[in-house]
N, C-alpha and C. Protein backbone atom coordinates (compact mmCIF):
# COMPACT_ATOMS: atom_id res chain seq x y z
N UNK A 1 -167.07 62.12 -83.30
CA UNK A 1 -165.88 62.90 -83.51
C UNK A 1 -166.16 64.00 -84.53
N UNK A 2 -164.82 65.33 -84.07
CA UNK A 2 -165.39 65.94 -85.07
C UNK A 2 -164.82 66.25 -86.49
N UNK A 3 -165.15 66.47 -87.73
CA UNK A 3 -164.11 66.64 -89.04
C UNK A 3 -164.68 67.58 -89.13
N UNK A 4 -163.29 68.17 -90.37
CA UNK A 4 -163.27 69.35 -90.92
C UNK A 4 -163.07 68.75 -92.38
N UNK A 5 -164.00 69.23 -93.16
CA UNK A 5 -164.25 68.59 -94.80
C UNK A 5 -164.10 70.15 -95.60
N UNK A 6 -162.48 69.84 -95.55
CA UNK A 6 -162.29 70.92 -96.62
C UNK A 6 -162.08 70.67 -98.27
N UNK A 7 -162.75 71.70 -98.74
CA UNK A 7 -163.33 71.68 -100.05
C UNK A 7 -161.78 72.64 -101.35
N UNK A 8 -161.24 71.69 -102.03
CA UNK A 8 -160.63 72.80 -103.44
C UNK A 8 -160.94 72.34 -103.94
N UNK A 9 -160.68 73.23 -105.19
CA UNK A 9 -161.30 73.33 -106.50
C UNK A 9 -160.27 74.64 -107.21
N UNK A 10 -160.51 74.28 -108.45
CA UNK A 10 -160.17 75.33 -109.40
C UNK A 10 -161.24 76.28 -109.70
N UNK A 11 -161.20 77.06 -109.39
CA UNK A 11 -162.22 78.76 -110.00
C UNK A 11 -162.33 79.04 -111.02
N UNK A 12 -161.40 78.40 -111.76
CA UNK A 12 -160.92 78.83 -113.08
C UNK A 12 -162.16 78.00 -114.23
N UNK A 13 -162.19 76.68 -113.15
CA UNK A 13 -162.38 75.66 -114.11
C UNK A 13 -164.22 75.88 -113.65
N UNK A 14 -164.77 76.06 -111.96
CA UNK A 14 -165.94 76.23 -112.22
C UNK A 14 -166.65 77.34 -112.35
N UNK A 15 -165.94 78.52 -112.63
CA UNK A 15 -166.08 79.36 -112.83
C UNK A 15 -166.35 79.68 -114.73
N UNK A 16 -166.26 78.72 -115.41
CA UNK A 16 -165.76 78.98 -116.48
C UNK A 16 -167.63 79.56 -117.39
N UNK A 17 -168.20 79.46 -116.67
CA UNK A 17 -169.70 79.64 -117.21
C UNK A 17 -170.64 78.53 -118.45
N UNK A 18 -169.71 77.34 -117.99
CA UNK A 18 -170.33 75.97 -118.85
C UNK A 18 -171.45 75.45 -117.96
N UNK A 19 -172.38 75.26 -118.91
CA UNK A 19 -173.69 74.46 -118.19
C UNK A 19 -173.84 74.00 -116.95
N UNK A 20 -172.90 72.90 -117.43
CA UNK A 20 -172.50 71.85 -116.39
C UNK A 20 -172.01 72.39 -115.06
N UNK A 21 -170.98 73.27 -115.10
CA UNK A 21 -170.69 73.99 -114.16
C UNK A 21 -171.46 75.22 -113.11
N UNK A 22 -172.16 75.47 -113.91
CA UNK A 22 -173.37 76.02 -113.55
C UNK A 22 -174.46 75.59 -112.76
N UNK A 23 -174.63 74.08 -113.55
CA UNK A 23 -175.85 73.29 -112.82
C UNK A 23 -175.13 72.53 -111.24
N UNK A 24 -173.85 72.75 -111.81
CA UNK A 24 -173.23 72.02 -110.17
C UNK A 24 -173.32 72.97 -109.37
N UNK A 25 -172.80 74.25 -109.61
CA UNK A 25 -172.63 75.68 -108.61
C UNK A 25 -174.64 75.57 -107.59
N UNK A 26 -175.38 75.22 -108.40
CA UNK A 26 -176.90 75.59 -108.09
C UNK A 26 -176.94 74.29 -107.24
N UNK A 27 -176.65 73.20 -107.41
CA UNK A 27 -176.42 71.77 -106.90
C UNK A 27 -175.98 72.05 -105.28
N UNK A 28 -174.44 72.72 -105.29
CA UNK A 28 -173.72 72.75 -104.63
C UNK A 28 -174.55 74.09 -103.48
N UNK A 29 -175.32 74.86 -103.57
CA UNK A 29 -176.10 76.22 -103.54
C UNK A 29 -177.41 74.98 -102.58
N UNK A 30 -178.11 74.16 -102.98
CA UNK A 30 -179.14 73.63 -102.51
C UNK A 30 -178.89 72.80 -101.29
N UNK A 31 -177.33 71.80 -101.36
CA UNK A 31 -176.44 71.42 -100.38
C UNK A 31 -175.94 72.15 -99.29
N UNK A 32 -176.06 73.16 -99.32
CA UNK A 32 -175.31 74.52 -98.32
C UNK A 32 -176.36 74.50 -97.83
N UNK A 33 -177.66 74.64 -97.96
CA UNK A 33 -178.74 75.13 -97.33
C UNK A 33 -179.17 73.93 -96.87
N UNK A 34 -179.65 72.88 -97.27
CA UNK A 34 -179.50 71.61 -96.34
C UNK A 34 -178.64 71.21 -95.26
N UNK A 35 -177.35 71.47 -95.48
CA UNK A 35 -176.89 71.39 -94.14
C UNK A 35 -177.07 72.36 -92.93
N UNK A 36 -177.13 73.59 -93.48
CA UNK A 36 -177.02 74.72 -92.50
C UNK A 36 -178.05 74.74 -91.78
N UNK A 37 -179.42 74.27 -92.52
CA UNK A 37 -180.71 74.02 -92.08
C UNK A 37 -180.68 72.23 -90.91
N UNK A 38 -179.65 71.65 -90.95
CA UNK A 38 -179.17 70.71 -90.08
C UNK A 38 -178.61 71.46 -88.90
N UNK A 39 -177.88 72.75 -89.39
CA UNK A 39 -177.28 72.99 -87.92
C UNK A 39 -175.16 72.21 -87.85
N UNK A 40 -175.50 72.91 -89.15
CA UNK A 40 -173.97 71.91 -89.68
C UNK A 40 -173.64 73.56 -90.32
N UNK A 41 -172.12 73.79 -89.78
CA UNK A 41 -171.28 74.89 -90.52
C UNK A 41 -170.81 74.64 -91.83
N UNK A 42 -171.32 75.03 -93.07
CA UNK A 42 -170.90 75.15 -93.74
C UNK A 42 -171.07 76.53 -94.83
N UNK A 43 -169.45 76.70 -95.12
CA UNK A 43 -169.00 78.13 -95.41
C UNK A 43 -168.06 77.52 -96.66
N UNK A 44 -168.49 78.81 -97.97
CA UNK A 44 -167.81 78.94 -98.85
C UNK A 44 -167.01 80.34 -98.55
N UNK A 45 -165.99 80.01 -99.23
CA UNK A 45 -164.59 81.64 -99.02
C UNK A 45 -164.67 82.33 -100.27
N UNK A 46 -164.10 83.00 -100.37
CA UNK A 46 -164.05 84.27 -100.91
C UNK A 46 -162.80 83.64 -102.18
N UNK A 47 -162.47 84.23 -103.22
CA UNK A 47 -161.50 83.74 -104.30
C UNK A 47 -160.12 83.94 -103.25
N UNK A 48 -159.01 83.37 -103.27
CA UNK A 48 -157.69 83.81 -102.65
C UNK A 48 -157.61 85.33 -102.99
N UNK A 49 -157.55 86.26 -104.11
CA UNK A 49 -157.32 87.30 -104.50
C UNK A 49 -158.01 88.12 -103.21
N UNK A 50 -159.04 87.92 -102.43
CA UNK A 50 -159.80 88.74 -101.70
C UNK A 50 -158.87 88.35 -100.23
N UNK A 51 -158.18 87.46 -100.14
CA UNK A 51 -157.32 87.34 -98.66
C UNK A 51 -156.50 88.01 -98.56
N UNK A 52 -155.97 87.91 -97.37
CA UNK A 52 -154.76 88.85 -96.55
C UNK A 52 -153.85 87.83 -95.65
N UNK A 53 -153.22 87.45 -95.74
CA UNK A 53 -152.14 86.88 -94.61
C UNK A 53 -151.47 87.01 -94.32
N UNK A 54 -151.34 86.60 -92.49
CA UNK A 54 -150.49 87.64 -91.60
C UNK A 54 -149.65 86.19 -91.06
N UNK A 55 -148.71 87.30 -90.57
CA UNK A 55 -147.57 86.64 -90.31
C UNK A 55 -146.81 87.74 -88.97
N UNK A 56 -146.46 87.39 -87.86
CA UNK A 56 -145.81 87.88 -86.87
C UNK A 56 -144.50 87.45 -86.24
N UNK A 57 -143.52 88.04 -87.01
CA UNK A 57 -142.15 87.16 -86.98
C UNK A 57 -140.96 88.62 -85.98
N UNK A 58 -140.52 87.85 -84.99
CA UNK A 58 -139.56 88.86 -83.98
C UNK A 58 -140.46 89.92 -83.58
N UNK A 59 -142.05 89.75 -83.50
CA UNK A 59 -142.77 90.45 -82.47
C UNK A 59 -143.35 91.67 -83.81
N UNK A 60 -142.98 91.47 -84.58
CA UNK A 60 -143.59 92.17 -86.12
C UNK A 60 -144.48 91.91 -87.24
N UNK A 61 -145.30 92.53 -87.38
CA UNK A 61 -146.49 92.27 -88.12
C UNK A 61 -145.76 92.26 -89.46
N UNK A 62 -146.14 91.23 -90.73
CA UNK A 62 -145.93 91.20 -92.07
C UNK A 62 -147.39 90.79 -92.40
N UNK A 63 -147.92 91.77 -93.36
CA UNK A 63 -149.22 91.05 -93.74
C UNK A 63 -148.94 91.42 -95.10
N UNK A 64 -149.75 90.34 -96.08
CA UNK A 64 -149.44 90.23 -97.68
C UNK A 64 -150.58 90.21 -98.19
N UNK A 65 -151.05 90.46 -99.34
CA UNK A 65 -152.36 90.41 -99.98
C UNK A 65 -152.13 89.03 -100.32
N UNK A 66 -152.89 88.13 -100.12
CA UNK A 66 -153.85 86.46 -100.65
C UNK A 66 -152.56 85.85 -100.07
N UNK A 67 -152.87 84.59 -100.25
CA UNK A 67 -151.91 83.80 -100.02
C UNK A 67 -151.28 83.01 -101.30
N UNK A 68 -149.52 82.88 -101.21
CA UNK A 68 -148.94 82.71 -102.51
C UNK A 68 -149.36 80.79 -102.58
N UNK A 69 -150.11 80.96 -103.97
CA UNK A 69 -149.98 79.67 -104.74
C UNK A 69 -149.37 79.37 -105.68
N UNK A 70 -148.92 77.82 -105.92
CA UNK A 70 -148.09 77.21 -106.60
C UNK A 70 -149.35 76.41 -107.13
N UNK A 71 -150.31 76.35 -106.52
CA UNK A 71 -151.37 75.23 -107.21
C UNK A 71 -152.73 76.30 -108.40
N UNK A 72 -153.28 75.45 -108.85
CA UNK A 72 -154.59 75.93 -109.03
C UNK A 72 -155.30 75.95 -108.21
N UNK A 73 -155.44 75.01 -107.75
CA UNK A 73 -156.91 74.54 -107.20
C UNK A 73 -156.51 75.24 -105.72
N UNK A 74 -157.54 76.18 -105.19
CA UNK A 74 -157.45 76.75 -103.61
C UNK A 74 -158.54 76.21 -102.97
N UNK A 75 -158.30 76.84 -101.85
CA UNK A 75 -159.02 76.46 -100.48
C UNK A 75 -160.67 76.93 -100.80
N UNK A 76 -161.34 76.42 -101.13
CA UNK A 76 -163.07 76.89 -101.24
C UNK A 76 -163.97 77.24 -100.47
N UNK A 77 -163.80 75.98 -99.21
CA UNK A 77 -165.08 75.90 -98.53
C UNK A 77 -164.69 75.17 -97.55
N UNK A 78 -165.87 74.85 -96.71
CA UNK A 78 -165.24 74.15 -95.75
C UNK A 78 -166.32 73.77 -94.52
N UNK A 79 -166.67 72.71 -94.44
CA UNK A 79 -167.99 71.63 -93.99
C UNK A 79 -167.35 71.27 -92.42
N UNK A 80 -168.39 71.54 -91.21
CA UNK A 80 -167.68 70.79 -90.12
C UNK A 80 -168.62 69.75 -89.70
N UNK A 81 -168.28 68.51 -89.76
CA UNK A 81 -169.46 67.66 -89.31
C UNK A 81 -169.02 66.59 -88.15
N UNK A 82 -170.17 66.00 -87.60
CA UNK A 82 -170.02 65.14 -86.63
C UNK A 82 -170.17 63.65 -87.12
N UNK A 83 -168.96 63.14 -87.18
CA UNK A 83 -169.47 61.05 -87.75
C UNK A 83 -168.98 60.63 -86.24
N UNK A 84 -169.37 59.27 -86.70
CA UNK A 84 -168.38 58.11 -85.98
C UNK A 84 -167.10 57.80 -85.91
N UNK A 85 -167.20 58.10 -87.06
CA UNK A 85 -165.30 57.60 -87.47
C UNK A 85 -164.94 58.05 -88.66
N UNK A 86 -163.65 57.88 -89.48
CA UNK A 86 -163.33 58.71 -90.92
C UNK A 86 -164.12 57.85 -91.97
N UNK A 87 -164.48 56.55 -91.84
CA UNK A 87 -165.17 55.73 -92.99
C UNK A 87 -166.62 56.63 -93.03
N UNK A 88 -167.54 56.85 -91.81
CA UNK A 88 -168.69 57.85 -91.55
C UNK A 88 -168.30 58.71 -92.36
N UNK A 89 -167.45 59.93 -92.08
CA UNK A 89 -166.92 60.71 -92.68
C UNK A 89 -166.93 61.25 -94.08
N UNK A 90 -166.31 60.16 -94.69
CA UNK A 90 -165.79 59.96 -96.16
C UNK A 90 -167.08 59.63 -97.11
N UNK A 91 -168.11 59.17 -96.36
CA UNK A 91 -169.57 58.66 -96.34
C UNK A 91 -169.85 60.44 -96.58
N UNK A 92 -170.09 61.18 -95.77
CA UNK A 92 -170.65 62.38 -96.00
C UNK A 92 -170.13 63.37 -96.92
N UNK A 93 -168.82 63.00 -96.70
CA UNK A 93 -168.25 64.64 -97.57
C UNK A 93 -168.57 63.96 -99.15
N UNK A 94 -168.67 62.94 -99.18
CA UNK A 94 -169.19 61.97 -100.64
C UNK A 94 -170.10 62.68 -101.22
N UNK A 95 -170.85 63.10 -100.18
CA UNK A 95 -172.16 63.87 -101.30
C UNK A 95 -172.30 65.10 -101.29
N UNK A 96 -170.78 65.81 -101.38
CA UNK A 96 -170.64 67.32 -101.18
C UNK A 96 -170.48 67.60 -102.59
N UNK A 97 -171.02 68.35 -103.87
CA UNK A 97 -171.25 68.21 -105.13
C UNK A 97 -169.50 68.54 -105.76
N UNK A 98 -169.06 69.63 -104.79
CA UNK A 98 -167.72 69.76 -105.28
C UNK A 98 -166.49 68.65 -105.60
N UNK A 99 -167.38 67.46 -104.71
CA UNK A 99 -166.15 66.50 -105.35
C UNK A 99 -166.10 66.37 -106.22
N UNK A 100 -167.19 66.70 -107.21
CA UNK A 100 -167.27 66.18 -108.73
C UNK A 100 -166.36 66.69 -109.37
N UNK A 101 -165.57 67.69 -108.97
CA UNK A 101 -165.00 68.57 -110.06
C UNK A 101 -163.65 68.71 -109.04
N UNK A 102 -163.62 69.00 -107.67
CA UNK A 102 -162.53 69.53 -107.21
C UNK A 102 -162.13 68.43 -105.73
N UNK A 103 -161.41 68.40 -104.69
CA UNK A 103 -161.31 67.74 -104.20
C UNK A 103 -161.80 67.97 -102.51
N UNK A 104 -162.25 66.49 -101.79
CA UNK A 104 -162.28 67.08 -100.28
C UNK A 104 -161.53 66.75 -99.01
N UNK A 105 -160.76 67.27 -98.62
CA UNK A 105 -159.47 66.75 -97.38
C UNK A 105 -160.48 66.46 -96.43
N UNK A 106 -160.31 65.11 -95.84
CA UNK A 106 -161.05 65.51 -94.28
C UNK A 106 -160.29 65.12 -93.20
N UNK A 107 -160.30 66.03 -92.07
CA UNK A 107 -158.91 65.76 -91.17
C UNK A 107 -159.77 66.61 -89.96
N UNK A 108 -159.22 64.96 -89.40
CA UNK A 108 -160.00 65.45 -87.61
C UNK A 108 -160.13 66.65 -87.06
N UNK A 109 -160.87 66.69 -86.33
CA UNK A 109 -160.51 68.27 -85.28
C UNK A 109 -159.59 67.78 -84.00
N UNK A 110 -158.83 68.71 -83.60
CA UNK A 110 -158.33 68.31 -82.29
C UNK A 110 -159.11 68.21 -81.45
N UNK A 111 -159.27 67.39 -80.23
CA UNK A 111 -160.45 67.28 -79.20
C UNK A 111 -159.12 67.54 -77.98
N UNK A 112 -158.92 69.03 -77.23
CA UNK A 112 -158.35 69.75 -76.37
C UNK A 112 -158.38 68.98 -75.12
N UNK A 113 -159.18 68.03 -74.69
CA UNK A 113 -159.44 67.80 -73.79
C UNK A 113 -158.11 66.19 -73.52
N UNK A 114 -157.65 65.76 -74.51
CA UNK A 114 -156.82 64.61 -74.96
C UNK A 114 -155.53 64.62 -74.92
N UNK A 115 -154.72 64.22 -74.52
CA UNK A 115 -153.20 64.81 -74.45
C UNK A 115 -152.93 64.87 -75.84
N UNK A 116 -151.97 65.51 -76.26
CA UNK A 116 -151.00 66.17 -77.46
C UNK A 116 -150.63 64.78 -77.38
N UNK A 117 -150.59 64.88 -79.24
CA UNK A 117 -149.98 63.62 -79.88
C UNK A 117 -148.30 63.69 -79.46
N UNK A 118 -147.35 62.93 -79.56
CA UNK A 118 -146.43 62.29 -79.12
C UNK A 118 -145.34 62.17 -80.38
N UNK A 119 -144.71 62.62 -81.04
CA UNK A 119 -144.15 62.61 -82.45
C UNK A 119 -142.38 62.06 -82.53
């Protein structure tokens, strides 16, 4: 199956130019390239300040600079991998360095081929 291991964090906080934070950023830098070198998508984003979001309401474009937060911690990055199941899963995004500091959602992909959940 497939997940999506999305990555926040505060910018603020690893951004702050402490050692530690530093040695994780280079950590987290050696991890990217191991997977990608697997053949595994993984992509860091841009700060929110650099987004745009759109919105098409009564057939009309509204687009806004970044998207409005109430949190610190934003959307970072974002890992797509193949497990068995979410315990597999939770197993991998485990050794994504950003957990150390920020957090990782992991939430299935839809598989199109399956009928629509039922609510």
């Amino acid at each position: 199956m497939r997940y999506a291991c999305l990555v926040y964090l505060d910018p603020t906080e690893l951004f702050d130019g402490r050692p530690e934070h530093n040695a994780l950023i280079d950590e987290a830098n050696a991890e990217h390239d191991r997977l990608v070198n697997q053949g595994i998508v993984a992509e860091a984003f841009e700060l929110p300040s650099e987004a745009v979001t759109v919105r098409v309401r009564n057939r009309k474009l509204r687009k806004t600079d970044g998207p409005f937060l109430e949190s610190k911690e934003v959307l970072a990055g974002l890992v797509l991998i193949e497990a068995a199941d979410m315990d597999a899963a939770v197993k991998m995004a485990e050794t994504n360095p950003m957990a150390k500091i920020g957090a990782i959602e992991i939430r299935p992909m839809v598989d199109f081929a399956k009928p629509r959940p039922v609510l």
